[in-house]
N, C-alpha and C. Protein backbone atom coordinates (compact mmCIF):
# COMPACT_ATOMS: atom_id res chain seq x y z
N UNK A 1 33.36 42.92 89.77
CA UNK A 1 33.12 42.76 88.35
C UNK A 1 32.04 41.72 88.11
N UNK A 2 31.74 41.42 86.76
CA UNK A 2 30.21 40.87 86.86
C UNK A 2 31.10 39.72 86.16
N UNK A 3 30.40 38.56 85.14
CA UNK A 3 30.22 37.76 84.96
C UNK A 3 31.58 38.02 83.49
N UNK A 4 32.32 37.32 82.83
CA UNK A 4 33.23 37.62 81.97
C UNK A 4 33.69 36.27 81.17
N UNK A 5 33.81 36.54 80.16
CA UNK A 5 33.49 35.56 79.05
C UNK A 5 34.79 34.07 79.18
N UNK A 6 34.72 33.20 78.86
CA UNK A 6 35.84 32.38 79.58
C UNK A 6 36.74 32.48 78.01
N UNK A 7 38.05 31.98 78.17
CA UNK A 7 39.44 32.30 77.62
C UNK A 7 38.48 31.73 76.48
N UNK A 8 38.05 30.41 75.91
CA UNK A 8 38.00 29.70 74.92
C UNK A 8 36.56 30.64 74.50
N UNK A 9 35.41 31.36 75.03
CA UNK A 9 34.81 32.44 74.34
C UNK A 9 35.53 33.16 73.64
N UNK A 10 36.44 33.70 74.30
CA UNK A 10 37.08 35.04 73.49
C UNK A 10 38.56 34.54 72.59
N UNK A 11 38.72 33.32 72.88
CA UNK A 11 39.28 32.52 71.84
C UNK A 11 38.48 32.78 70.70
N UNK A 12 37.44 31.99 70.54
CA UNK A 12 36.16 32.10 69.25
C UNK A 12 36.26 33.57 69.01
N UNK A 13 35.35 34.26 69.51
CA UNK A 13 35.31 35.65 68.58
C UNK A 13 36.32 36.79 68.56
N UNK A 14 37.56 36.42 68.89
CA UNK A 14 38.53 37.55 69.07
C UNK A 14 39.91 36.77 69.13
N UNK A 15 40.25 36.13 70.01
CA UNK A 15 41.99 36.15 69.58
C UNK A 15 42.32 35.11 68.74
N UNK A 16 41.72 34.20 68.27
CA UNK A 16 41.57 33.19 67.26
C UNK A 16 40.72 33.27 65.94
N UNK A 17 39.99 34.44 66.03
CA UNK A 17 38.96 34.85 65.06
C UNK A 17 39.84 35.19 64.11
N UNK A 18 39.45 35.33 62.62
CA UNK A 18 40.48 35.59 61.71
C UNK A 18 39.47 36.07 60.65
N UNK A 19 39.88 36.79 59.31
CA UNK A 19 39.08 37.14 58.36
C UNK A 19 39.58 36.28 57.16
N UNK A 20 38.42 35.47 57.26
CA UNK A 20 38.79 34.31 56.18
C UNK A 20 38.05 35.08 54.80
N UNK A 21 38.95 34.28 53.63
CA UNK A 21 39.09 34.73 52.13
C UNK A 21 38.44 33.41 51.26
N UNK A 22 38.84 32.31 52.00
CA UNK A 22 38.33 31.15 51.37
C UNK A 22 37.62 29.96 52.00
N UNK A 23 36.55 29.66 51.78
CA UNK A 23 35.55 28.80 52.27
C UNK A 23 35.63 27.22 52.39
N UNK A 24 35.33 26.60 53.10
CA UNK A 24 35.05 25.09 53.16
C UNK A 24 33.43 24.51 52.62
N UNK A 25 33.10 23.45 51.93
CA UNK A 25 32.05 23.51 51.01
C UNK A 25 31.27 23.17 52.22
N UNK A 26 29.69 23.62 51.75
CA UNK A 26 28.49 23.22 53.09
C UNK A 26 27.63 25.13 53.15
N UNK A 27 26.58 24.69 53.29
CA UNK A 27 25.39 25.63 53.36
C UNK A 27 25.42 26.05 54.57
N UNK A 28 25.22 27.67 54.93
CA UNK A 28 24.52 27.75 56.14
C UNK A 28 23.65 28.17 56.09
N UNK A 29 22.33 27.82 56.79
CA UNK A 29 21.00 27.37 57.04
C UNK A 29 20.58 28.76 57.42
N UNK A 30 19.43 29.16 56.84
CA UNK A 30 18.29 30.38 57.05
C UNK A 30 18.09 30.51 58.83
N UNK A 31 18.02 28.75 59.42
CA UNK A 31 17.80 29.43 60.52
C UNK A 31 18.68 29.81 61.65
N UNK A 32 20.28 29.10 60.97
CA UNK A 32 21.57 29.93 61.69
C UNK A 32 21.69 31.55 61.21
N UNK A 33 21.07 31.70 59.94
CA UNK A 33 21.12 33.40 60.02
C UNK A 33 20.46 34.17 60.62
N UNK A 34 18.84 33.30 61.08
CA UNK A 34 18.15 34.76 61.74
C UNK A 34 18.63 33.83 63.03
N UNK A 35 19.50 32.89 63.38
CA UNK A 35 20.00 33.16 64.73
C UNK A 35 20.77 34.63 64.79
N UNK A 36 21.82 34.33 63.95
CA UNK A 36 22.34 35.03 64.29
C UNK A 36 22.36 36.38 64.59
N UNK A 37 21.13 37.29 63.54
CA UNK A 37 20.29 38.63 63.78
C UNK A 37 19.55 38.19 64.80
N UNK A 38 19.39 37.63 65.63
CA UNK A 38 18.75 37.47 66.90
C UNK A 38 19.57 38.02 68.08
N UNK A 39 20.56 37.44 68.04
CA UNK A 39 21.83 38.00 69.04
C UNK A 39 22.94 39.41 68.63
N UNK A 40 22.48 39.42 67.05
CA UNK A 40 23.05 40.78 66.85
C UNK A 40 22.16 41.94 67.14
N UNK A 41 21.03 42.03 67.20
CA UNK A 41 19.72 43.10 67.16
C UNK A 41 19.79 43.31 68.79
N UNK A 42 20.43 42.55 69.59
CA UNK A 42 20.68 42.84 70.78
C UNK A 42 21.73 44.11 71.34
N UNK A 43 22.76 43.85 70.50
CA UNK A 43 23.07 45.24 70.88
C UNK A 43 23.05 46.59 70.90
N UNK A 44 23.69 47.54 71.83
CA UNK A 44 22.97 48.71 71.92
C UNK A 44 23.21 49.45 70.45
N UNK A 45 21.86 50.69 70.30
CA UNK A 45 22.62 51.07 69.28
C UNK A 45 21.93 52.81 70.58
N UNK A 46 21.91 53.83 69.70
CA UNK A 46 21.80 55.28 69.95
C UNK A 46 20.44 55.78 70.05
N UNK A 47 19.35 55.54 71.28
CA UNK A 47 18.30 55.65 71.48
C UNK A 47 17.56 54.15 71.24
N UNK A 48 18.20 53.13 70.99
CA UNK A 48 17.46 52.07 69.88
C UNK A 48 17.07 52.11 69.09
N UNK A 49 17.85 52.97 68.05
CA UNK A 49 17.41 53.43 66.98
C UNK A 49 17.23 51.97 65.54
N UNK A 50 18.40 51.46 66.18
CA UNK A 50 18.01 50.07 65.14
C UNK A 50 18.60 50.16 63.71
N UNK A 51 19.33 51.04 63.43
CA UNK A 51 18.59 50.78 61.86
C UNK A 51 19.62 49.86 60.59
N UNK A 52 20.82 48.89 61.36
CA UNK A 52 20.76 47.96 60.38
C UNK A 52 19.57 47.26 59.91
N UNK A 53 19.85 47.38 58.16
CA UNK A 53 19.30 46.20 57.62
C UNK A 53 20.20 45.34 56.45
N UNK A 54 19.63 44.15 56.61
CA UNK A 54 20.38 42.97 56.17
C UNK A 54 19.57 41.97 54.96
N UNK A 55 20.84 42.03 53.99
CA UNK A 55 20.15 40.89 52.71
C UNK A 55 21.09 39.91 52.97
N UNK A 56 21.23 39.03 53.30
CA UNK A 56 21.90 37.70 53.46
C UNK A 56 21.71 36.74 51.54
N UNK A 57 22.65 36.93 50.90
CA UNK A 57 22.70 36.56 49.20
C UNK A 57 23.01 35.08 49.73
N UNK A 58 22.22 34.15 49.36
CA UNK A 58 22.34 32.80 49.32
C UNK A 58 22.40 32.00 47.95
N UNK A 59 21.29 32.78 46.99
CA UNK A 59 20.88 31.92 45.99
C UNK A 59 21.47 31.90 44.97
N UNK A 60 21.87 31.08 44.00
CA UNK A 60 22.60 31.71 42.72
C UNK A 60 22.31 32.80 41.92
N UNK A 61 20.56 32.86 41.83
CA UNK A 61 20.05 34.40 41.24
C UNK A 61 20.85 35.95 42.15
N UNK A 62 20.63 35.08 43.36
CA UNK A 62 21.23 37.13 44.20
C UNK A 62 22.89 36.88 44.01
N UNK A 63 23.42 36.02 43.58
CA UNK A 63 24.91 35.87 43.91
C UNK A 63 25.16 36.27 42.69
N UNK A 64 24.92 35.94 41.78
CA UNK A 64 24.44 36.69 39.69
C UNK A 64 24.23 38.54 40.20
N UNK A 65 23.29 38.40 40.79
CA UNK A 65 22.74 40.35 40.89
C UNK A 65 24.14 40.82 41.73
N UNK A 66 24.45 40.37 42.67
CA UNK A 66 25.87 40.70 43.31
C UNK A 66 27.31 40.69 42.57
N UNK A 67 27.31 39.46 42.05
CA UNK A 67 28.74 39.78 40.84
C UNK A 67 29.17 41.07 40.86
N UNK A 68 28.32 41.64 39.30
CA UNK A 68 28.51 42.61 38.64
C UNK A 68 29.09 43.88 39.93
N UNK A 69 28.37 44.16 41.45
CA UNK A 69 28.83 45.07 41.96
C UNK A 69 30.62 44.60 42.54
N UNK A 70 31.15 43.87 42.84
CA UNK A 70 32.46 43.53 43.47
C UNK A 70 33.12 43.80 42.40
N UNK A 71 34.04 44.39 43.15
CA UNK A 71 35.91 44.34 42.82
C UNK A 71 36.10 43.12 42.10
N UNK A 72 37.18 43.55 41.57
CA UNK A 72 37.54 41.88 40.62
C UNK A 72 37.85 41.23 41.60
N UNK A 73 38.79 41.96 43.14
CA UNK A 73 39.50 40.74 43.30
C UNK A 73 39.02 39.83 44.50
N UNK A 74 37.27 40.69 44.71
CA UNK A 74 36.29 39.90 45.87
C UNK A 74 35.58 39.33 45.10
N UNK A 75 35.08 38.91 43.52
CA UNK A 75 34.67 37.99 43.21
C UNK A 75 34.52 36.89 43.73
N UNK A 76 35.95 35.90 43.34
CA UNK A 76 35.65 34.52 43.80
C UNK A 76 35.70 34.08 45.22
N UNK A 77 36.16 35.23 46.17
CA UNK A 77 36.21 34.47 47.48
C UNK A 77 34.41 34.89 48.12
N UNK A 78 33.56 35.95 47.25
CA UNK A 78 32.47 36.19 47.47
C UNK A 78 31.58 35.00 46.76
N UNK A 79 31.98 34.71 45.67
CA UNK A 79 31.26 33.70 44.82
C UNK A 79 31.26 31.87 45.37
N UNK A 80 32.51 32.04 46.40
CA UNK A 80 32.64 31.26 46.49
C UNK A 80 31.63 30.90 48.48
N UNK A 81 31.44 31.70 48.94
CA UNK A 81 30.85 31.85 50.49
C UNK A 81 29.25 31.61 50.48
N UNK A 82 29.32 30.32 51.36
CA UNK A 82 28.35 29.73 51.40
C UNK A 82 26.74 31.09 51.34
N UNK A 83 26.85 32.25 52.01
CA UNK A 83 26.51 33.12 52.16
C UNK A 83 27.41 34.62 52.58
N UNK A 84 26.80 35.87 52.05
CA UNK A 84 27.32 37.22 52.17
C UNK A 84 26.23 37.66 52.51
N UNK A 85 26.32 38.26 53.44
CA UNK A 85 25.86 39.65 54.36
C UNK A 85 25.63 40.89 53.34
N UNK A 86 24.68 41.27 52.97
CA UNK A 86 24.92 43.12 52.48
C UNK A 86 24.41 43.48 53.96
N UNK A 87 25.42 44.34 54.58
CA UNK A 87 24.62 45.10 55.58
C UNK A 87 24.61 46.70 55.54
N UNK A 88 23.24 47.09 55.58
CA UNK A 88 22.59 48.03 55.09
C UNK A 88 22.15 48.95 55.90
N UNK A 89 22.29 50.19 55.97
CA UNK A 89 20.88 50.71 57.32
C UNK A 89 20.05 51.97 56.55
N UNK A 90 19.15 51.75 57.27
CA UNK A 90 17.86 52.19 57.02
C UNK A 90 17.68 53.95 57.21
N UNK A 91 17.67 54.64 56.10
CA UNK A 91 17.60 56.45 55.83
C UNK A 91 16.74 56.64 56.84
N UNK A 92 15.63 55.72 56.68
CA UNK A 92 14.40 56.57 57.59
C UNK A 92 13.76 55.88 58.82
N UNK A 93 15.10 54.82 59.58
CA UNK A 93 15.30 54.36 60.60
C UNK A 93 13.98 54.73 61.68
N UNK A 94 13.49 56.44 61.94
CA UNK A 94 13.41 56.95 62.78
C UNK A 94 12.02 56.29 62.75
N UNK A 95 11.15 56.00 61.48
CA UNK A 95 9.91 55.55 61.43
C UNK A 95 9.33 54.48 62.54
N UNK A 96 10.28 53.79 63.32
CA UNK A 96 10.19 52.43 63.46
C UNK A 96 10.25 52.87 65.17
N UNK A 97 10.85 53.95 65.45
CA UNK A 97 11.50 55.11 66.56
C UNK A 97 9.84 55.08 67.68
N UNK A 98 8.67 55.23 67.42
CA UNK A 98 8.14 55.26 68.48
C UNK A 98 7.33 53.75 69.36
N UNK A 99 8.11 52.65 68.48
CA UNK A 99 7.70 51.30 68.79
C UNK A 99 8.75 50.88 69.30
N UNK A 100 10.35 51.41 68.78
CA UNK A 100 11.43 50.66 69.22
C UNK A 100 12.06 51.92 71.02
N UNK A 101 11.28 52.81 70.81
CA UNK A 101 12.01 54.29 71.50
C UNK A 101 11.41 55.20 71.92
N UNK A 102 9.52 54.80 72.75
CA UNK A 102 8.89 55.58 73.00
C UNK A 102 9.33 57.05 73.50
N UNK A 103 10.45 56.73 74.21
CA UNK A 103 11.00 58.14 75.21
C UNK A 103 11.38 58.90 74.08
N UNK A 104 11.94 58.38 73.06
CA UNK A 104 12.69 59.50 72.26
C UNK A 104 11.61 60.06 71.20
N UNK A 105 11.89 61.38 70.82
CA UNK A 105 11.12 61.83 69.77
C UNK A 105 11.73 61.68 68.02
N UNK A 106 11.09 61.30 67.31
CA UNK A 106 11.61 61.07 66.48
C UNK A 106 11.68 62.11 65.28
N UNK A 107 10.81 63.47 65.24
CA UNK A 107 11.42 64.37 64.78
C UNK A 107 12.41 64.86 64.61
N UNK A 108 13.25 64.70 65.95
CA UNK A 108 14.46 64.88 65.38
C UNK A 108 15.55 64.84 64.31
N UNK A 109 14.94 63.57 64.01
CA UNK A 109 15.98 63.18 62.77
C UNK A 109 15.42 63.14 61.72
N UNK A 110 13.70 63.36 61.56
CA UNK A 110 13.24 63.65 60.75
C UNK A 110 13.47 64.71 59.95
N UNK A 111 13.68 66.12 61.43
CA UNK A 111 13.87 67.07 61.04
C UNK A 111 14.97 67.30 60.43
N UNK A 112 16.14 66.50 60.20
CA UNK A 112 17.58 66.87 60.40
C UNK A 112 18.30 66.13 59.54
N UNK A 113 18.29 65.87 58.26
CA UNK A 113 18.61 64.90 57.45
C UNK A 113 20.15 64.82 57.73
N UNK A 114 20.92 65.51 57.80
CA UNK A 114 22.51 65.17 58.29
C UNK A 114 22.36 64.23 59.17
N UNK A 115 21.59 64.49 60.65
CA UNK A 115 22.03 63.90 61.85
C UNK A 115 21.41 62.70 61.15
N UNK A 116 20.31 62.56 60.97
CA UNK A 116 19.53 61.37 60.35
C UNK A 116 20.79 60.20 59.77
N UNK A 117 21.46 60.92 58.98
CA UNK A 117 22.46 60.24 58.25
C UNK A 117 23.37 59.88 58.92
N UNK A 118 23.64 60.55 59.90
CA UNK A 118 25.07 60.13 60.53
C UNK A 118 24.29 59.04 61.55
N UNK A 119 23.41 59.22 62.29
CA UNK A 119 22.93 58.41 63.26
C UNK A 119 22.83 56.93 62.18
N UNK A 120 22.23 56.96 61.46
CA UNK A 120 22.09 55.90 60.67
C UNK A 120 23.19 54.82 60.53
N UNK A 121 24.47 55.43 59.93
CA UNK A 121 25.18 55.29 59.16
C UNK A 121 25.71 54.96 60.49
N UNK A 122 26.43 55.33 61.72
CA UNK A 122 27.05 54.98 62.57
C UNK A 122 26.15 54.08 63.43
N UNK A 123 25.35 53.68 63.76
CA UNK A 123 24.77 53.05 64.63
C UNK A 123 24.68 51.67 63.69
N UNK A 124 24.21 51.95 62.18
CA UNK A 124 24.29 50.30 61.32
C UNK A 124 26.09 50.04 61.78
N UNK A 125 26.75 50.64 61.85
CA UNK A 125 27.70 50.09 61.24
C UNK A 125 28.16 49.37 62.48
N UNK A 126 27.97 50.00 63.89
CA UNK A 126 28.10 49.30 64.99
C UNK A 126 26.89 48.06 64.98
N UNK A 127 25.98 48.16 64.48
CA UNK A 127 25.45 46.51 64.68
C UNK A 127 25.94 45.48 63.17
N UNK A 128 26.35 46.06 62.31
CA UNK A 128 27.25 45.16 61.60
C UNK A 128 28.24 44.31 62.73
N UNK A 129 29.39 45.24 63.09
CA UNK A 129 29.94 44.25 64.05
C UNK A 129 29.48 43.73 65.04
N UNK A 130 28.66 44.27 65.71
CA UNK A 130 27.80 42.75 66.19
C UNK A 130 27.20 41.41 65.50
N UNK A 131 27.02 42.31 64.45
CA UNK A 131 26.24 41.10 63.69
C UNK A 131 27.77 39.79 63.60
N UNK A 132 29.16 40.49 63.17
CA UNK A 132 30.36 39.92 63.04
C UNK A 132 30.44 38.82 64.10
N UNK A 133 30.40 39.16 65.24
CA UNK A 133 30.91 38.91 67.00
C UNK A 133 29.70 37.21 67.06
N UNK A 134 28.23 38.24 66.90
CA UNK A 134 27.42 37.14 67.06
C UNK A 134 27.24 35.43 65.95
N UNK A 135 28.30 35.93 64.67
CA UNK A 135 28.29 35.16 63.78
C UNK A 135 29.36 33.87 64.33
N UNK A 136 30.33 34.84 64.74
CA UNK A 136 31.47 34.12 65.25
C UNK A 136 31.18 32.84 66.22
N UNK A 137 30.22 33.36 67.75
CA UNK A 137 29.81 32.88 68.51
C UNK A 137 28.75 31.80 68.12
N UNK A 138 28.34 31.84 67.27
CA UNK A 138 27.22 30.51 66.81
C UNK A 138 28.11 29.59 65.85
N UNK A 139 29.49 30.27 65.52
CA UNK A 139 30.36 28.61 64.72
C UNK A 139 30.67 29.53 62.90
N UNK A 140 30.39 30.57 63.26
CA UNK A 140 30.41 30.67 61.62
C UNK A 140 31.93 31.48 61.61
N UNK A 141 32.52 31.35 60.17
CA UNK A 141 33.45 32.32 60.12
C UNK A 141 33.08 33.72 59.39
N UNK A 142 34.10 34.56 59.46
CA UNK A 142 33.20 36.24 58.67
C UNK A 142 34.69 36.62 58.30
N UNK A 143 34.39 37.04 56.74
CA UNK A 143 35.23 37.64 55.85
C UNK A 143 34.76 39.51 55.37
N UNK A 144 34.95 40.16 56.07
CA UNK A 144 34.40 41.40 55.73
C UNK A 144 34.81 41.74 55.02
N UNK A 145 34.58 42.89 54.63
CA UNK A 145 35.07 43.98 53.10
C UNK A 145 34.36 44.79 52.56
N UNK A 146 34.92 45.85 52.51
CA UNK A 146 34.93 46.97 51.40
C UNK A 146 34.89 46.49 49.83
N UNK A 147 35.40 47.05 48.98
CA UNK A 147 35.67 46.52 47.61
C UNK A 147 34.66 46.14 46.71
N UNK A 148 33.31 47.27 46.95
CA UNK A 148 32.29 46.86 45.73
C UNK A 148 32.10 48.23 45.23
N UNK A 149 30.93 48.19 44.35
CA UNK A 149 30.39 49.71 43.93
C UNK A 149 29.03 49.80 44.70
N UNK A 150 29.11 50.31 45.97
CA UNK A 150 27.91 51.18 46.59
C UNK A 150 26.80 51.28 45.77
N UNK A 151 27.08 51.98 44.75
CA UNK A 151 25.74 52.65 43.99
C UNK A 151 25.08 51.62 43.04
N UNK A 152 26.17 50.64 42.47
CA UNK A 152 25.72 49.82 41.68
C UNK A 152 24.76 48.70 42.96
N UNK A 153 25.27 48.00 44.04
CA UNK A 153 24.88 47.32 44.79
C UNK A 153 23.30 47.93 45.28
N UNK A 154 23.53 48.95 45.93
CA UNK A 154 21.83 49.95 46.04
C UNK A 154 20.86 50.06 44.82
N UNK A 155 21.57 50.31 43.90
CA UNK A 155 20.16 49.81 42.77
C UNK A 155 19.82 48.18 42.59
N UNK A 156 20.89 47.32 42.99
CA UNK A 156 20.47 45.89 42.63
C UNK A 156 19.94 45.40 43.90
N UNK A 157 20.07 46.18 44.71
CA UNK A 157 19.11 45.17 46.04
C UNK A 157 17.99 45.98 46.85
N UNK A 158 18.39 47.38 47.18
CA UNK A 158 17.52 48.48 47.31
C UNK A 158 17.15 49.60 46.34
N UNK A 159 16.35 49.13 45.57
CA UNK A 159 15.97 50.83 44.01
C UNK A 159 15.42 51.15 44.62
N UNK A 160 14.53 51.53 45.74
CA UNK A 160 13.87 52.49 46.01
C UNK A 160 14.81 53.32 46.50
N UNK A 161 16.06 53.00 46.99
CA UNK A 161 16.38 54.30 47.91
C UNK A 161 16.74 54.56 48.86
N UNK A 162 15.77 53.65 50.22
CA UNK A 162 15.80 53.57 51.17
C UNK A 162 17.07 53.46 52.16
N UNK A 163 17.61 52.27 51.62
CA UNK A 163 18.47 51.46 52.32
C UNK A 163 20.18 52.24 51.54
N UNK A 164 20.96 51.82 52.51
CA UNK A 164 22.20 52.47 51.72
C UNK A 164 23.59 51.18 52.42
N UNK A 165 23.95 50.53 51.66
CA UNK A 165 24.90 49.62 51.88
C UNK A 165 26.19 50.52 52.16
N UNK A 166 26.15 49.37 53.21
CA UNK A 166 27.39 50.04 54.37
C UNK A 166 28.68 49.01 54.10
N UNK A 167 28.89 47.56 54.19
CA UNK A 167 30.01 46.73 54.09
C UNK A 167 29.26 44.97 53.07
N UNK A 168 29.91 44.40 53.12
CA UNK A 168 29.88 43.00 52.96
C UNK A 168 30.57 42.38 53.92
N UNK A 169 30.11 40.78 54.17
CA UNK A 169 30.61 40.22 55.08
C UNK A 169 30.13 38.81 54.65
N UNK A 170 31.14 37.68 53.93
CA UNK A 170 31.05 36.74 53.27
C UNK A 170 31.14 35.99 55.08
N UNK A 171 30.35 34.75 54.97
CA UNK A 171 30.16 34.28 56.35
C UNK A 171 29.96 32.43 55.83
N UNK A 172 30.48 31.76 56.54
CA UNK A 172 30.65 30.23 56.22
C UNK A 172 31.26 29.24 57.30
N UNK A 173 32.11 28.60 57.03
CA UNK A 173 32.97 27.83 57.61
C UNK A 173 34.24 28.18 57.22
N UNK A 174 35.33 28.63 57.07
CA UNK A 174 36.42 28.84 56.24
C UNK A 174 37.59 28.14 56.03
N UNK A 175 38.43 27.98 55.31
CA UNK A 175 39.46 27.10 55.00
C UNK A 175 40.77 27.62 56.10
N UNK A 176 41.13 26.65 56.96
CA UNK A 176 42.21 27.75 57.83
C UNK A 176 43.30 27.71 56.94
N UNK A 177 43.71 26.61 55.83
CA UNK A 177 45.02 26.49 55.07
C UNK A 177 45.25 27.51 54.27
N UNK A 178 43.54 28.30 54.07
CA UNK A 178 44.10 29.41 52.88
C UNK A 178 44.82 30.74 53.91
N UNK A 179 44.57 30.69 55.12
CA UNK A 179 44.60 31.96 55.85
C UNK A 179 46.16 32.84 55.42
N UNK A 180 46.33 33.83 55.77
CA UNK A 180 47.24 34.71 55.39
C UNK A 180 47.92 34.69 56.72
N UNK A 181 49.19 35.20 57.35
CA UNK A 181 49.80 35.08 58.46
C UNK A 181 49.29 36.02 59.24
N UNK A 182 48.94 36.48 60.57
CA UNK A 182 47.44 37.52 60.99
C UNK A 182 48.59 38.61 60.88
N UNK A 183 48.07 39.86 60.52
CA UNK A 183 48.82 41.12 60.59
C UNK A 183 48.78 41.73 61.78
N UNK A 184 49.72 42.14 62.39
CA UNK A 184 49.75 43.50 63.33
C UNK A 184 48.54 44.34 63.90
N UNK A 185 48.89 44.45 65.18
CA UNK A 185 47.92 45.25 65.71
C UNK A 185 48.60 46.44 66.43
N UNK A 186 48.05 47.48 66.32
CA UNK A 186 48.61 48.37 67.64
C UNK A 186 48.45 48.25 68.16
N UNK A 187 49.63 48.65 69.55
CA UNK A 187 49.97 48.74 70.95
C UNK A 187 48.61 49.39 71.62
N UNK A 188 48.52 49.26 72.68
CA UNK A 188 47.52 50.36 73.64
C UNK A 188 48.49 51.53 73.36
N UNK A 189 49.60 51.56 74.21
CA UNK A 189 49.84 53.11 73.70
C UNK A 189 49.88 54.12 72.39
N UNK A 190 50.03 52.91 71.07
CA UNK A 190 49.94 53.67 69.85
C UNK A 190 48.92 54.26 69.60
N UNK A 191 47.36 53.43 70.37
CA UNK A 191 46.21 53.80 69.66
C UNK A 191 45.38 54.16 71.08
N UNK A 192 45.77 54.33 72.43
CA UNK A 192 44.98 54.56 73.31
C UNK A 192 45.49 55.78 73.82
N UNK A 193 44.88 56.37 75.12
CA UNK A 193 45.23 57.27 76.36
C UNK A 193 44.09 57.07 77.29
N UNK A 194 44.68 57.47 78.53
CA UNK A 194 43.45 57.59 79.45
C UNK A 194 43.96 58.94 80.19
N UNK A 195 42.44 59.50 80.14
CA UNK A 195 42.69 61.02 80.15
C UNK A 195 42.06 61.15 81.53
């Protein structure tokens, strides 16, 4: 076996990792975020196709344009995070395909607006959680979620079109006192087989 992460690694991004709701006060810094898309853009995606993209809402103006899309009841723990993640991926990913993926042809998905979509849509969503993993590993905490309006969020950060928001992911330092008691996981056998 090769080289394997030590207990207190996988302490940090996995058995101690938690999805925090409420924040501890303090900024995180522009250049801990494109750390962190530094070590997330690393992982694999499906040809290297690439095509998360990411608005990191810091300012009070984008945190105002963001409101209006959340759930009532991700408001304040969104309003309240030093920074949120929109992570997004890119319709026409494939453009980027003969700089990131000489071998592959990129007609394909040109040709093929389904696959286009699904490749998209599944490959962002696997470098979202990287993006999660790699946030973890540089000190930050990550609160993900569902719970906005899609369509409203795509006209307030992408109107052209392009881009199609996939999750949120409020990212900070977090309060461990607010945490909730961790819920349940399935067994390997509930949720595995080896065939």
């Amino acid at each position: 076996m090769g080289h394997i992460l030590s207990d207190e690694g996988l302490d940090l991004i996995f058995r101690e990792a938690r999805t925090y709701r409420a924040w501890r006060a303090g900024e995180v810094s522009d250049a801990l975020l494109q750390a962190v898309y530094e070590l997330a853009k690393l992982g694999p995606t499906s040809a290297n196709c690439s095509p998360m993209r990411v608005v990191f809402v810091k300012s009070a103006a984008a945190k105002e344009r963001l409101k209006p899309c959340l759930d009532e009841g991700n408001v304040g723990k969104t309003m309240s995070a030093p920074a949120t993640a929109i992570v997004a991926h890119d319709t026409r990913f494939y453009e980027f395909m003969p700089r990131l993926a000489p071998h592959a042809d990129p007609r394909v998905f040109a040709d093929d607006p389904d696959l286009a979509q699904a490749t998209a849509f599944r490959n962002g969503t696997l470098q979202g959680a990287y993006l999660m993993l790699a946030a973890r590993a540089l000190g930050l905490d990550c609160g993900p979620m569902s719970g906005f309006d899609g369509a409203k969020l795509d006209a307030a950060f992408f109107p052209d079109g392009r881009f199609k928001s996939n999750f949120l992911c409020n990212l900070g330092v977090g309060d461990p006192a607010k945490l909730r008691p961790r819920a349940p996981r399935l067994a390997f056998d509930e949720a595995c087989a080896i065939a």
